[in-house]
Every structure is written in structure tokens, then in C-alpha cells.
C-alpha atoms as a PDB file:
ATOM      1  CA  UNK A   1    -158.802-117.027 -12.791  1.00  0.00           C
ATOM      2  CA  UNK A   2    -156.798-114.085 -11.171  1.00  0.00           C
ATOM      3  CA  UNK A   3    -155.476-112.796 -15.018  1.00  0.00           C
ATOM      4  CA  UNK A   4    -157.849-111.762 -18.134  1.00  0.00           C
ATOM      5  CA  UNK A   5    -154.951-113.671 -19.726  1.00  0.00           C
ATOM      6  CA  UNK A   6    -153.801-116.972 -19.838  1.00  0.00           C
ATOM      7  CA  UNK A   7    -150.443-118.007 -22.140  1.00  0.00           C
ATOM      8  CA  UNK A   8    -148.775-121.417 -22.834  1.00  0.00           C
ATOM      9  CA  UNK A   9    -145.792-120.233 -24.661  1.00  0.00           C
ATOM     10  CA  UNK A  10    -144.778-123.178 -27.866  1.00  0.00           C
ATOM     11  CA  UNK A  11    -141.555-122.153 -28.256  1.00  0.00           C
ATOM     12  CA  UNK A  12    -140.635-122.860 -24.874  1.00  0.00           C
ATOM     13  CA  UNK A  13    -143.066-125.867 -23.831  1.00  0.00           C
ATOM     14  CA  UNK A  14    -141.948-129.632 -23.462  1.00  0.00           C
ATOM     15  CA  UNK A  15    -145.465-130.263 -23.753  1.00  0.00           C
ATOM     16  CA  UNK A  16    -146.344-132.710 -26.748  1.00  0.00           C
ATOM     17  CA  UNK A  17    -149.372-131.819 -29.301  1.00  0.00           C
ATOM     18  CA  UNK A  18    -151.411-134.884 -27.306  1.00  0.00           C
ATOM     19  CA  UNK A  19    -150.384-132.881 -24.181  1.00  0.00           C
ATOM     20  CA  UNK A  20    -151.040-129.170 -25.102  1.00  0.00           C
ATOM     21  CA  UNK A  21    -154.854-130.074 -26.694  1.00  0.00           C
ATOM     22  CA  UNK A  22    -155.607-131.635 -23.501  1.00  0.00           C
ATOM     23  CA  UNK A  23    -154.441-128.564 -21.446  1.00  0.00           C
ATOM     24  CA  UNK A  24    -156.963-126.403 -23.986  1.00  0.00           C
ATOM     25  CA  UNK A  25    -159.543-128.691 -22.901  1.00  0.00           C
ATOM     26  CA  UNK A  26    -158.462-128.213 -19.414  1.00  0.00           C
ATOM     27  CA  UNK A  27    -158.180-124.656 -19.587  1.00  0.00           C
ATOM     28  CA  UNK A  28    -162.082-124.424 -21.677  1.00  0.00           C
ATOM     29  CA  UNK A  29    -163.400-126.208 -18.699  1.00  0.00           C
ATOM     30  CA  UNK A  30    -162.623-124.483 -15.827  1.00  0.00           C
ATOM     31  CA  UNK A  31    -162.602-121.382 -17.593  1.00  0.00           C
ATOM     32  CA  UNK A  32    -165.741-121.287 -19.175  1.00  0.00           C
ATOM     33  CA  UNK A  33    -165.551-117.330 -19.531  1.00  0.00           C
ATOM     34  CA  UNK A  34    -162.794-117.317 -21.466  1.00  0.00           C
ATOM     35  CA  UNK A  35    -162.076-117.427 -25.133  1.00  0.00           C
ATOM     36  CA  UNK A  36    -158.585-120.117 -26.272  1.00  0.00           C
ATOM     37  CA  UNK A  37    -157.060-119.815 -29.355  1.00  0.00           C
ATOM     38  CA  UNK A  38    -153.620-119.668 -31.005  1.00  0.00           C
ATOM     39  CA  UNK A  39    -151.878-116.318 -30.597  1.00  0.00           C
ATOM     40  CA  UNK A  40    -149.797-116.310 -33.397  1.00  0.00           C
ATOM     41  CA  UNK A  41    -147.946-113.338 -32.476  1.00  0.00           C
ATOM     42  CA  UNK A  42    -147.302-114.625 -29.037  1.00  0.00           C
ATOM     43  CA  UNK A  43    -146.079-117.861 -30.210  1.00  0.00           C
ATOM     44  CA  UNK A  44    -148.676-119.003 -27.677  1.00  0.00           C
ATOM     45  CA  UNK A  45    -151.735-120.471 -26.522  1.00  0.00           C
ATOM     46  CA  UNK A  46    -153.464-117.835 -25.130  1.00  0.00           C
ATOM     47  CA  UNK A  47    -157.085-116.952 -23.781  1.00  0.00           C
ATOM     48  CA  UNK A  48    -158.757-114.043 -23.050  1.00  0.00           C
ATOM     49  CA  UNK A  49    -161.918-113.532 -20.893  1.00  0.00           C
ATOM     50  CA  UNK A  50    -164.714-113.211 -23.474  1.00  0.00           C
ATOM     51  CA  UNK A  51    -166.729-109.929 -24.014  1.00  0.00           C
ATOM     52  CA  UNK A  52    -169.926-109.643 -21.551  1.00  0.00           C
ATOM     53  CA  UNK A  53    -173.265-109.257 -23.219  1.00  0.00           C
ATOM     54  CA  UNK A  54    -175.372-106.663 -22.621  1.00  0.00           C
END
């Protein structure tokens, strides 16, 4: 992933619900480094790299 960020805007998506869980799976599994989650702000589904341990 080129981006610490990753966004799927809802309010502009066709996708269906069926549709955008799959594409969080999607996105968990070839971005095991990263955090998903709903950015309610954003209006989005958004990830973020997660915090390295130290």
C-alpha cells in the first residue's frame, strides 16, 4: 500500500452493504498492517496503518 490511508467514501459509493463488507475483508487481507473502521467524520471507510510496537 503506497498511502497510510485508505477511504471508500458512502456517500458517493454504488457499492451495496453485501458489497462494501466484502471490500473490508478485502482490504483486512492484503493489508494486514492496517487498522479498518468507519470514519464517521469522513463519511467513509477508512484505514490507517496501525501503530508499530516497540
Amino acid at each position: 500500500m503506497e498511502s497510510d490511508k485508505i477511504f471508500i467514501d458512502i456517500r458517493t459509493s454504488d457499492l451495496t452493504l453485501a458489497q462494501v463488507l466484502q471490500e473490508i475483508q478485502r482490504i483486512q487481507a492484503e493489508n494486514p498492517d492496517y487498522e479498518i473502521f468507519l470514519d464517521g467524520d469522513a463519511h467513509a471507510i477508512a484505514g490507517r496503518r496501525k501503530p508499530r510496537r516497540v
